[in-house]
C-alpha atoms as a PDB file:
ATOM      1  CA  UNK A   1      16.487 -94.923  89.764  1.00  0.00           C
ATOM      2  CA  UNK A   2      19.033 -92.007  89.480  1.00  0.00           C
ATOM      3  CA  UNK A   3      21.422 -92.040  86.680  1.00  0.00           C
ATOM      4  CA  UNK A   4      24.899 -90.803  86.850  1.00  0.00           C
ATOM      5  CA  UNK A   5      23.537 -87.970  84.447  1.00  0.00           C
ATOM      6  CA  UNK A   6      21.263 -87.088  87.392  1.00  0.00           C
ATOM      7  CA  UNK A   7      23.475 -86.943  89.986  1.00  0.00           C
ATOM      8  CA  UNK A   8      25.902 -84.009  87.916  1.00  0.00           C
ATOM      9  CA  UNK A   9      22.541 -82.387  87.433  1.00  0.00           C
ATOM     10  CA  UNK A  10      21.749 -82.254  91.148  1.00  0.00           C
ATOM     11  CA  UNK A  11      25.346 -81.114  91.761  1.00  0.00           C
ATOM     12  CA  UNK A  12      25.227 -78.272  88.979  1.00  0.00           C
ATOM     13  CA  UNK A  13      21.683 -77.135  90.401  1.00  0.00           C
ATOM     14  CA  UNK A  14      22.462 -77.397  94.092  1.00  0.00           C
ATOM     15  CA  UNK A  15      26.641 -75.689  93.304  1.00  0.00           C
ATOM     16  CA  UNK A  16      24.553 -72.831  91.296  1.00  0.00           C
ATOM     17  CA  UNK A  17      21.897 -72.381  94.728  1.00  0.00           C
ATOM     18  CA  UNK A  18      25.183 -71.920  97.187  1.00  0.00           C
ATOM     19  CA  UNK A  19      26.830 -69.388  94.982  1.00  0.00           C
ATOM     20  CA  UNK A  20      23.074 -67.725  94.622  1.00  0.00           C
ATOM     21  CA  UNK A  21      23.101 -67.410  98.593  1.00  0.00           C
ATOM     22  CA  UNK A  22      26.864 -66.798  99.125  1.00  0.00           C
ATOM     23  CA  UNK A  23      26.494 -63.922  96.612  1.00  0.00           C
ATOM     24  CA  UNK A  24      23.174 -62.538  98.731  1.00  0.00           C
ATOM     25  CA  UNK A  25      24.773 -62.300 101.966  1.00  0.00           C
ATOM     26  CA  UNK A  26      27.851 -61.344 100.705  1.00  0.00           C
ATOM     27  CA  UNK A  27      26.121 -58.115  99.509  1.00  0.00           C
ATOM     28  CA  UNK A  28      25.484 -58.369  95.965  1.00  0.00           C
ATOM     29  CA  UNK A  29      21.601 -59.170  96.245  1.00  0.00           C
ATOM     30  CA  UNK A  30      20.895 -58.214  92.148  1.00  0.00           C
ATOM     31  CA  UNK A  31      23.538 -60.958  91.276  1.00  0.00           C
ATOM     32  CA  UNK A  32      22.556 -63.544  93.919  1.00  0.00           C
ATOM     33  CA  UNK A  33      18.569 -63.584  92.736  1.00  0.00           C
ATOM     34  CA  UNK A  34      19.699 -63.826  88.686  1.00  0.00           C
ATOM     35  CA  UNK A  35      21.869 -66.895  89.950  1.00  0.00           C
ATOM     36  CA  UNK A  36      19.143 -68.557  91.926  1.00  0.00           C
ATOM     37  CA  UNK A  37      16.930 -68.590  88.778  1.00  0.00           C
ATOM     38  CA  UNK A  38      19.579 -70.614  87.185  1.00  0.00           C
ATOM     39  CA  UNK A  39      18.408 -73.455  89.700  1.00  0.00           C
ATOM     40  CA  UNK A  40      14.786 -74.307  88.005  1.00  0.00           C
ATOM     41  CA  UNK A  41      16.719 -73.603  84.577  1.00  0.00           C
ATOM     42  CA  UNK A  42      19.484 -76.713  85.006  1.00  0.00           C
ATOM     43  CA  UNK A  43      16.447 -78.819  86.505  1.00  0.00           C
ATOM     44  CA  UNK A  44      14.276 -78.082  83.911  1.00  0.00           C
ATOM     45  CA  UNK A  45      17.280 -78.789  81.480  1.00  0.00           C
ATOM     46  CA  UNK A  46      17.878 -82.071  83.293  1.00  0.00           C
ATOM     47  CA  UNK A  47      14.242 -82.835  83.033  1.00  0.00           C
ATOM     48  CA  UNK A  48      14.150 -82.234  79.165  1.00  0.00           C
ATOM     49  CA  UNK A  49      17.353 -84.380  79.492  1.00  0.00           C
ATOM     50  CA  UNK A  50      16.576 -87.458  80.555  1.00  0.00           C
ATOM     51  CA  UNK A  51      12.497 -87.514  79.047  1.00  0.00           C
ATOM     52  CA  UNK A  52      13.967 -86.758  75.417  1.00  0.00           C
ATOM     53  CA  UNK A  53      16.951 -89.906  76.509  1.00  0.00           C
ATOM     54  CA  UNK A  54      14.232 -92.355  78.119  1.00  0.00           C
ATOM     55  CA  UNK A  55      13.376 -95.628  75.578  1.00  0.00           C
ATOM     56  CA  UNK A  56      10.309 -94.558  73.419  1.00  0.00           C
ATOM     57  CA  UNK A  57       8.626 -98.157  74.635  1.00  0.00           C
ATOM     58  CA  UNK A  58       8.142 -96.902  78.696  1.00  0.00           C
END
C-alpha cells in the first residue's frame, strides 16, 4: 500500500521530470538532462526512505 510519504515522493519525482522536459524543449538541453537525473535521485531517496522507516519484524 502507498503511504502519504509516497505519494509527495511521486509528486517531487514526476514535478522534477516536467521541469527536466520543459527546460529541453525550451532550449536549454545542458540544464534539462542535469534535472532529469534528479528523478532516479528522489526515488532512490524515497526508496532509502521508506526501507530504513519499515518495522524491523516484516
Amino acid at each position: 500500500m502507498f503511504r502519504r510519504s509516497d505519494y509527495f515522493i511521486l509528486a517531487a519525482a514526476f514535478i522534477s521530470f516536467l521541469f527536466s522536459v520543459s527546460l529541453w524543449f525550451g532550449g536549454y538541453r545542458d540544464e534539462g538532462m542535469f534535472v532529469g537525473i534528479w528523478v532516479p535521485s528522489i526515488l532512490s531517496f524515497g526508496g532509502f526512505v521508506r526501507q530504513s522507516t519499515r518495522p524491523r519484524g516484516k
